[in-house]
Structures are given as C-alpha cells and as structure tokens.
C-alpha atoms as a PDB file:
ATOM      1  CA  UNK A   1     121.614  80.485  85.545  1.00  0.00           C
ATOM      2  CA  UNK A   2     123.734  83.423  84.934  1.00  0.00           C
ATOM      3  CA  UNK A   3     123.973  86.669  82.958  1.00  0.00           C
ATOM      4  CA  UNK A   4     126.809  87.257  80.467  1.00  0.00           C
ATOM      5  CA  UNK A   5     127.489  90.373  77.702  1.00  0.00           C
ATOM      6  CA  UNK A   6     126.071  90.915  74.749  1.00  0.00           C
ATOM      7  CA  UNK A   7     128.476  90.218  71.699  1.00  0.00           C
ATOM      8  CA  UNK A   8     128.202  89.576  67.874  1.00  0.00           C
ATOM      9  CA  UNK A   9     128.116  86.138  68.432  1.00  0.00           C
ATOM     10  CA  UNK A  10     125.213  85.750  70.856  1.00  0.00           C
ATOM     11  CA  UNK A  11     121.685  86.635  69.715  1.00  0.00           C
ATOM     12  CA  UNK A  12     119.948  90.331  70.949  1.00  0.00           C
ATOM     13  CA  UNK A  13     116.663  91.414  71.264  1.00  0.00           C
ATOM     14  CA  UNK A  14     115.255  94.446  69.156  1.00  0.00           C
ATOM     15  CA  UNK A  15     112.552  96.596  67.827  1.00  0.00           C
ATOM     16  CA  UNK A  16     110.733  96.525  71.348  1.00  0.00           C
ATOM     17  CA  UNK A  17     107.147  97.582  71.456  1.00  0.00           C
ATOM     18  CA  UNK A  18     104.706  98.516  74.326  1.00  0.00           C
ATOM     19  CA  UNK A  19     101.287  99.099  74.147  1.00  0.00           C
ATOM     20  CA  UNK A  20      99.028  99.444  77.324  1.00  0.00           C
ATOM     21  CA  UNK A  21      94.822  99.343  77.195  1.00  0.00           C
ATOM     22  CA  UNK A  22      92.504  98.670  80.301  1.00  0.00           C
ATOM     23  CA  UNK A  23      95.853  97.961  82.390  1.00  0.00           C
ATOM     24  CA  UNK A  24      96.987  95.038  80.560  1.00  0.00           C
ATOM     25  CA  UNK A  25     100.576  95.613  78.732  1.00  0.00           C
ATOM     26  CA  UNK A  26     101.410  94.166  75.458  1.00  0.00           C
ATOM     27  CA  UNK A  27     105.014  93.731  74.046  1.00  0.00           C
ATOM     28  CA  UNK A  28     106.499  92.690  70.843  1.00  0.00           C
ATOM     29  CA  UNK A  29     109.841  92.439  69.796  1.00  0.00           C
ATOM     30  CA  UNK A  30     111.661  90.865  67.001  1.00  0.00           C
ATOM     31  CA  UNK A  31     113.099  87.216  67.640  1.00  0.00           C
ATOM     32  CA  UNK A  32     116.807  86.748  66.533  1.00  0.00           C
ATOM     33  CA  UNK A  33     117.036  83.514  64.608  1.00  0.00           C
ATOM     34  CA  UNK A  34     117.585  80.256  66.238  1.00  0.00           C
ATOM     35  CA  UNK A  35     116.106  81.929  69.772  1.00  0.00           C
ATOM     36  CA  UNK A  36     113.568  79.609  71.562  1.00  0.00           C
ATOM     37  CA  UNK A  37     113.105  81.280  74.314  1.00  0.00           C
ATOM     38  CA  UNK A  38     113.798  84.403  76.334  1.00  0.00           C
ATOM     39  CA  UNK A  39     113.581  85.445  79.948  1.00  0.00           C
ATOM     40  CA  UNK A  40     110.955  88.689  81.155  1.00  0.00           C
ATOM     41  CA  UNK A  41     112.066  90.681  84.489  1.00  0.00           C
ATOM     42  CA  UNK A  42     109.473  93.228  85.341  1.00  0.00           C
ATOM     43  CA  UNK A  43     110.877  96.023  87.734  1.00  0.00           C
ATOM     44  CA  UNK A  44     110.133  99.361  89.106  1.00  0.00           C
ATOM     45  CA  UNK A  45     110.953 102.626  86.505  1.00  0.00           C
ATOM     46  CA  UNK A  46     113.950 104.872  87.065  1.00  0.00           C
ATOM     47  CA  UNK A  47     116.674 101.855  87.987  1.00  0.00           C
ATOM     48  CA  UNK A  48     119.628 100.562  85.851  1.00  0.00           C
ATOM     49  CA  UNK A  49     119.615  97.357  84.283  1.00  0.00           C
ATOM     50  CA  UNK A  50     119.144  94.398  85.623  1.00  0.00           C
ATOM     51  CA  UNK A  51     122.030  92.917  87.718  1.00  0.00           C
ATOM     52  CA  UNK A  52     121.822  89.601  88.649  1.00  0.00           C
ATOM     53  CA  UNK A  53     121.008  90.201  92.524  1.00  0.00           C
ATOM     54  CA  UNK A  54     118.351  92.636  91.592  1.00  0.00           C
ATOM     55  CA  UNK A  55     116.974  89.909  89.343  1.00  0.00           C
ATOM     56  CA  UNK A  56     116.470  86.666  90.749  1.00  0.00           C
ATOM     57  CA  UNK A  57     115.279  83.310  89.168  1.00  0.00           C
ATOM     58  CA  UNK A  58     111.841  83.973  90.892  1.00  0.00           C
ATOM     59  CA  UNK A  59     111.853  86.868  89.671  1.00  0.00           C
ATOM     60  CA  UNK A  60     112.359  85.806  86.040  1.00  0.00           C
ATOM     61  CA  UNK A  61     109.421  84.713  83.908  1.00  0.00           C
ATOM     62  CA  UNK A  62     110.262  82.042  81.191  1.00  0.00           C
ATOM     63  CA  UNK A  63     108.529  83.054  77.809  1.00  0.00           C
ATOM     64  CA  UNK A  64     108.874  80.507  74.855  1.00  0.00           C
ATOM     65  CA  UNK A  65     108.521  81.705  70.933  1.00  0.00           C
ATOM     66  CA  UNK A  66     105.631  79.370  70.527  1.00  0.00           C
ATOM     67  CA  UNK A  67     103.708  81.139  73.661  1.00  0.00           C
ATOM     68  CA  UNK A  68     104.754  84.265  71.556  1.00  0.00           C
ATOM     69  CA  UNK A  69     103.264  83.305  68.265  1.00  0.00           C
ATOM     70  CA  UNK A  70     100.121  81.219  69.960  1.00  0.00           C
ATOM     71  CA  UNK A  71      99.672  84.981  71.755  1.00  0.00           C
ATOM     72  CA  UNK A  72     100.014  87.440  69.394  1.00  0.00           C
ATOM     73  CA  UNK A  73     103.438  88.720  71.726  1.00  0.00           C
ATOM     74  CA  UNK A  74     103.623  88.717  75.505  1.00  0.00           C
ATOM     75  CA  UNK A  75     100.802  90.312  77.525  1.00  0.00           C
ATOM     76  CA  UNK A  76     100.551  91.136  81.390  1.00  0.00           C
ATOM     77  CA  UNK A  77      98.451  92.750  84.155  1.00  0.00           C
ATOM     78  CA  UNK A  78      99.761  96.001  85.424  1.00  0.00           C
ATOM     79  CA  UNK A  79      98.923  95.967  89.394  1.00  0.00           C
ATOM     80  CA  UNK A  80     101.556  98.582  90.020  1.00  0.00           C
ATOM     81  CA  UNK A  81     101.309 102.382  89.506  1.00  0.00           C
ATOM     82  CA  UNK A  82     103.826 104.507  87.988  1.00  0.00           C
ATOM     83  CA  UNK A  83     106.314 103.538  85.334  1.00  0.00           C
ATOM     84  CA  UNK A  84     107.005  99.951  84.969  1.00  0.00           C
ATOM     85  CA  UNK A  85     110.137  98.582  83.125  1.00  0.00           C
ATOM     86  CA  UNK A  86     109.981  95.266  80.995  1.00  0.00           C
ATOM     87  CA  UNK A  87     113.405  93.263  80.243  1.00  0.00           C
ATOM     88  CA  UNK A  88     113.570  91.179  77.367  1.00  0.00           C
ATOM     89  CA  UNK A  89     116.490  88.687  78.177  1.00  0.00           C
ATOM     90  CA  UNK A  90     117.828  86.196  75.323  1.00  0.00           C
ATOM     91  CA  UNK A  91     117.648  82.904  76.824  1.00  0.00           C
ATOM     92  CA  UNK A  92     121.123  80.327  75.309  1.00  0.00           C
ATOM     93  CA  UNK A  93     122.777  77.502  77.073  1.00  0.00           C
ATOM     94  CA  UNK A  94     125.939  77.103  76.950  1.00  0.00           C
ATOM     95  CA  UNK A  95     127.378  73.106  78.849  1.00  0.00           C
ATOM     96  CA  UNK A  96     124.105  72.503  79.961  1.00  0.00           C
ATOM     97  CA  UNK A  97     124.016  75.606  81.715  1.00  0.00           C
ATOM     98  CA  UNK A  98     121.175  78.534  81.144  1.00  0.00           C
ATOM     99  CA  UNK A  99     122.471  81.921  80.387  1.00  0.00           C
ATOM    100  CA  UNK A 100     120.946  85.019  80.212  1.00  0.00           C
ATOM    101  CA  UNK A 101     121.944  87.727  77.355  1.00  0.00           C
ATOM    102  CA  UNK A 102     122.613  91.182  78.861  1.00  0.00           C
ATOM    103  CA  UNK A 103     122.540  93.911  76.774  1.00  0.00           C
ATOM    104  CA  UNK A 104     123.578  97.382  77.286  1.00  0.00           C
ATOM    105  CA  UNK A 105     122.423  99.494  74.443  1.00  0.00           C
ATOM    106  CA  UNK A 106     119.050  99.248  75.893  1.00  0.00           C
ATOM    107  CA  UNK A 107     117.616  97.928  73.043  1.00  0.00           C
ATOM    108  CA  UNK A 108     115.789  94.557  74.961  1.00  0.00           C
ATOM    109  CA  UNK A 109     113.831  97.252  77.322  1.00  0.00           C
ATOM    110  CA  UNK A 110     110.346  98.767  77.438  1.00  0.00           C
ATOM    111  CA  UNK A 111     109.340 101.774  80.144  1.00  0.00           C
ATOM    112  CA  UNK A 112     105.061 102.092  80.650  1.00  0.00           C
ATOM    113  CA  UNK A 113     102.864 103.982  82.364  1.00  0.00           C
ATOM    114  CA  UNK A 114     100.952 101.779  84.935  1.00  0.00           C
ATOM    115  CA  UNK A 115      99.340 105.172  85.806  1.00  0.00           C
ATOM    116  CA  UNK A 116      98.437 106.921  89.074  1.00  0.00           C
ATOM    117  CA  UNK A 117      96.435 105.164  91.846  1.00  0.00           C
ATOM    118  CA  UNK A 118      93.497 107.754  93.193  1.00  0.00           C
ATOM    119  CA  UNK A 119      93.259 108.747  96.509  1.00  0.00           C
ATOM    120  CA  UNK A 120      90.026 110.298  98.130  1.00  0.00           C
ATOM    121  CA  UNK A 121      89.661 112.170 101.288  1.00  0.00           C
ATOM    122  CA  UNK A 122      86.916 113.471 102.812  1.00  0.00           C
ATOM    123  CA  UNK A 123      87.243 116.101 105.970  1.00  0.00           C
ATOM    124  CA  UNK A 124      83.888 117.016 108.280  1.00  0.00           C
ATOM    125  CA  UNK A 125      84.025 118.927 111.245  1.00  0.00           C
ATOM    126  CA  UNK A 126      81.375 119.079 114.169  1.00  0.00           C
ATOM    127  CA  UNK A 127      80.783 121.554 116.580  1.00  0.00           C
ATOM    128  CA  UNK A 128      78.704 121.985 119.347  1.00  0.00           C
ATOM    129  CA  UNK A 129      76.655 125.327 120.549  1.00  0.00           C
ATOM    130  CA  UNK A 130      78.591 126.342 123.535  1.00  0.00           C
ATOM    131  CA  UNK A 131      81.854 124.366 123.090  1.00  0.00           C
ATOM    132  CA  UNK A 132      85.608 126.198 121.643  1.00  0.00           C
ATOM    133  CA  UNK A 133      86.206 122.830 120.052  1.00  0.00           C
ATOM    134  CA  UNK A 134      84.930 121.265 117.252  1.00  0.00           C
ATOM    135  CA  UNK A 135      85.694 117.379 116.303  1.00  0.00           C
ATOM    136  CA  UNK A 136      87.217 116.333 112.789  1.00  0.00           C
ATOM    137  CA  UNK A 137      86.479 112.964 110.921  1.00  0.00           C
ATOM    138  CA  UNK A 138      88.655 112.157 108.048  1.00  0.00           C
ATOM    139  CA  UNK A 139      88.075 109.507 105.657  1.00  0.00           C
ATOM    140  CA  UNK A 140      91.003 108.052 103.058  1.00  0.00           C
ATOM    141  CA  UNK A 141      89.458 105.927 100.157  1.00  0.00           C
ATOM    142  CA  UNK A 142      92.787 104.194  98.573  1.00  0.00           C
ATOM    143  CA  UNK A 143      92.836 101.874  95.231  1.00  0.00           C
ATOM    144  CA  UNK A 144      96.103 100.684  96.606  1.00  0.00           C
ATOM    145  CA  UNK A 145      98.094 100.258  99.412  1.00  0.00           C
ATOM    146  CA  UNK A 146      99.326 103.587 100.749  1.00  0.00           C
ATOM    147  CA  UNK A 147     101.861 104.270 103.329  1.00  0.00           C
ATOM    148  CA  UNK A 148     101.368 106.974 106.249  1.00  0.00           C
ATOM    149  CA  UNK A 149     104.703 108.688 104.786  1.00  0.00           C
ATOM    150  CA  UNK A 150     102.764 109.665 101.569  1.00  0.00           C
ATOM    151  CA  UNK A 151     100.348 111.928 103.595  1.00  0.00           C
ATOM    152  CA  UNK A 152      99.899 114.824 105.902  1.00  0.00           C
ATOM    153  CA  UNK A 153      97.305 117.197 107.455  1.00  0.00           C
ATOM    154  CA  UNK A 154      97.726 120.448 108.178  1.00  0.00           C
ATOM    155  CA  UNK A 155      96.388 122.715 110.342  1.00  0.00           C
ATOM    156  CA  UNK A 156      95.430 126.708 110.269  1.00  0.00           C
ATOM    157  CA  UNK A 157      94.217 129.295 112.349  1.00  0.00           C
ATOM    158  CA  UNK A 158      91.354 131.080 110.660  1.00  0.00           C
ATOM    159  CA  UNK A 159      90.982 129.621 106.945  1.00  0.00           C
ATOM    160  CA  UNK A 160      92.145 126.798 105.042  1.00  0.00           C
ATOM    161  CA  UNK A 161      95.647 125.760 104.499  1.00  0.00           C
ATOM    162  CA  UNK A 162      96.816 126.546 100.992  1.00  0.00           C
ATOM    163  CA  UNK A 163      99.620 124.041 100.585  1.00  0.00           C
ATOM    164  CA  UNK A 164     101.812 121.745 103.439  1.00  0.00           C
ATOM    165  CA  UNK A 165     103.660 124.913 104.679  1.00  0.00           C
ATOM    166  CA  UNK A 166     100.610 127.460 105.131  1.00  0.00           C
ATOM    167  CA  UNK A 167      99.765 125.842 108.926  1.00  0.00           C
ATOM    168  CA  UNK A 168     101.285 123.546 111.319  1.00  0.00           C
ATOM    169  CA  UNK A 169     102.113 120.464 109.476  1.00  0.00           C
ATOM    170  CA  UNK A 170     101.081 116.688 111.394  1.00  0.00           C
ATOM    171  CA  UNK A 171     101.859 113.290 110.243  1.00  0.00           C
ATOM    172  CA  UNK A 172      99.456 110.393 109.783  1.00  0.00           C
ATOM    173  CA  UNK A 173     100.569 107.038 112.330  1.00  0.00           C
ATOM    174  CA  UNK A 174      99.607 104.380 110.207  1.00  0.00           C
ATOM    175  CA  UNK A 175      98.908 103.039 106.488  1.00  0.00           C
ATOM    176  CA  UNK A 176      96.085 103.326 104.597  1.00  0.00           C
ATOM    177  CA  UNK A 177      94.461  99.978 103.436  1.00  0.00           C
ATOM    178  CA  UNK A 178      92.799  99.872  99.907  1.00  0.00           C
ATOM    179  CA  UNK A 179      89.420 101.009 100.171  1.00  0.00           C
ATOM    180  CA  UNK A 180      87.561 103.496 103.142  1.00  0.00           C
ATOM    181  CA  UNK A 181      89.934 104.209 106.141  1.00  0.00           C
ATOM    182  CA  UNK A 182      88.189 105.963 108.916  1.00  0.00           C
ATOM    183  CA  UNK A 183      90.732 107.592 111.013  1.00  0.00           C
ATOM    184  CA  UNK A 184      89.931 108.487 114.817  1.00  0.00           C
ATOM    185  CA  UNK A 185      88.362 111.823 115.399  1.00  0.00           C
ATOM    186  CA  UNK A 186      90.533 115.056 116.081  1.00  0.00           C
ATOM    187  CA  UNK A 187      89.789 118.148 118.432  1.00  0.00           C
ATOM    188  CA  UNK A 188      90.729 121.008 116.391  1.00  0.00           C
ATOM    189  CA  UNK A 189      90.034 124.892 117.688  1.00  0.00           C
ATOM    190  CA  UNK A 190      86.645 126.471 116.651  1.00  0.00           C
ATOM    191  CA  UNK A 191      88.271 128.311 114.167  1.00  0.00           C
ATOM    192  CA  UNK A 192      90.933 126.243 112.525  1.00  0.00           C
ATOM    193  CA  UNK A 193      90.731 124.498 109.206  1.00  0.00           C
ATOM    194  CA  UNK A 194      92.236 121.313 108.020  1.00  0.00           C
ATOM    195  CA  UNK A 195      93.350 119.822 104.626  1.00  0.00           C
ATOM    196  CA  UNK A 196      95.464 116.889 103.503  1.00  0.00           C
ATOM    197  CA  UNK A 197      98.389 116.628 101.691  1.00  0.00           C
ATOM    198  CA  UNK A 198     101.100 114.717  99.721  1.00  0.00           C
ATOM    199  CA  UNK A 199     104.398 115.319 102.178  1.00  0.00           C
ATOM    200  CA  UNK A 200     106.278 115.590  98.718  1.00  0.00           C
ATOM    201  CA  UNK A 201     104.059 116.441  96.065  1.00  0.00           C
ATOM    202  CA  UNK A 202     106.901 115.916  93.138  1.00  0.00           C
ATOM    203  CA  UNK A 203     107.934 112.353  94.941  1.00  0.00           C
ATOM    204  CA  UNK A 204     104.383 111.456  95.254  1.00  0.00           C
ATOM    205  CA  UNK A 205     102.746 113.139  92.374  1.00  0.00           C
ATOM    206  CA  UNK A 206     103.879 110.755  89.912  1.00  0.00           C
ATOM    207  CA  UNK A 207     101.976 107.704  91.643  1.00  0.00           C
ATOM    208  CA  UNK A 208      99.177 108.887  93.243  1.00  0.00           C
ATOM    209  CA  UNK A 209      96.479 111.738  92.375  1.00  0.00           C
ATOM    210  CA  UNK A 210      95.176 112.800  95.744  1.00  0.00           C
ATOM    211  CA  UNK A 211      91.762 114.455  95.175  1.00  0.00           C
ATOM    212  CA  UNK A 212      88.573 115.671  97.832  1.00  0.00           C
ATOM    213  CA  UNK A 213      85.598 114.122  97.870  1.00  0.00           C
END
C-alpha cells in the first residue's frame, strides 16, 4: 500500500463535513463515482498532511461506502483533547496493488475540537501552635493522563502567587494519573503561600483547563 498524487484521472474526496455531540465525531463527504472504499487516518491538529511514515497501515482505518450508507457517514469516539484532524483517503488499486489518493488542496480533511481535559487541584496547609512551619497537601484530579511538564507550584513569601513568575517557581517529579493524585506533603514557611500552575499557559491552555477546587 502506497500513496500517490491526486490528478484528473483518479477520484478526490470533497464537500467534507464535521459535526461533534457528546464526544462522538461525525463526518460526511461526497463519494466520487465508482469509489468503494476509502482509507481514515486520525492525527493530532497543527501537522501537515499525511506522509506515508507518519501514516502507517495500522494506523489506517478501512471504511467501505456500504458501512457509509448503512451509517448515515462515518462516526468515532474522540478520547483525545484538543484539535483532532480526520483524513479522508480515496482508496484505488492499481496491479493488484492498494493505493492511497493524496490530495493537496486540502479538500479530503476535517479539523475538530476534542475539547479541553479539566484539571482540579486542591492546596491545604497545616500548622501547628508553636512551630515556623506549616505542612502542604496537594491533590491533582485529572480526566486524562497528564505529564509533570504541564505543571508547576510556586511559592511566595507573604501572599499568594499571582501567576508562575510572582514566587520561586518548583517543578512537579512525576505524572499525574487520571483521577485523585495525592502528592507527598511539603514544609513550606509559616508565612508563604502556594498555587499551581500551567508551566506554559498558551502551550497548555489549549488542552487542558486547570481550575481550584
């Protein structure tokens, strides 16, 4: 199997339609005649398209037009977060051989919003009559899989931290698991304040909406 141009002799795919409810995505496109089939690659948004290393066979999902018609179009389950990209591939043989239609005007893809995953953290702080110290607890409640680069805590002398730069800045040493993540305690000063942030909001903004509990 093998990918070859687009050209006025080999059929396209067009009029590409998304539509995404209760994180399932629908597409519909319009079938060139003669097509029986057509190849799906799902990918992550903001690449190129598809080259054949960064698309696979396994990676491929065979879709005939009977499925299409018995289905109304082509529906999946978005698990991922952020913008997905669907790639509608025209599926011809050629000597036995499968080949794969690419096409470069764009016209065979379809970017959706998977949305953001929610993270939840919770910060409590115990302190003691006669001791300078007081001991931190933080909690991370994930929906997916998130990895200690996302997040930081920071740290400030007398009040809370308004962003990653107002305090000394720390880095979390492992992931966070979907679900509650209890991470060890923390001696902090009696008068510090902590609070937990994205390491780059703009990077990590568009996946994730970090909120307190």
């Amino acid at each position: 199997m093998r990918y070859i141009e687009h050209s006025p002799d080999l059929p396209g795919i067009t009029d590409i339609i998304s539509r995404v409810e209760e994180r399932t995505c629908t597409l519909r496109w319009r079938w060139p005649d003669g097509l029986q089939a057509v190849y799906i690659h799902k990918g992550p948004g903001g690449g190129d398209h598809p080259e054949e290393d960064s698309c696979p066979p396994g990676g491929l999902k065979l879709y005939t037009r009977e499925e299409y018609k018995a289905n109304g179009g082509y529906h999946d389950r978005l698990e991922e977060i952020g913008l997905v990209v669907y790639t509608v591939l025209a599926r011809v043989t050629e000597n036995g051989e499968t080949l794969l239609v690419r096409q470069r005007d764009g016209a065979n893809l379809a970017t959706v919003s998977a949305g953001k995953a929610l993270i939840r953290y919770a910060i409590h702080a115990k302190r003691g009559l006669f001791r300078k110290e007081q001991t931190v607890h933080m909690t991370i409640t994930a929906e997916v899989p998130v990895g200690r680069e996302v997040l930081c805590y920071v740290k400030k002398h007398g009040g809370y931290p308004a962003d990653k730069e107002d305090g000394i800045l720390f880095p979390f040493v492992q992931d966070f698991a979907p679900g509650r993540n209890a991470l060890p305690p923390i001696e902090i000063g009696r008068d510090d304040r902590i609070r937990i942030f994205f390491t780059d909001g703009p990077k990590y903004g568009r996946y994730y909406e970090l909120v307190p509990e």
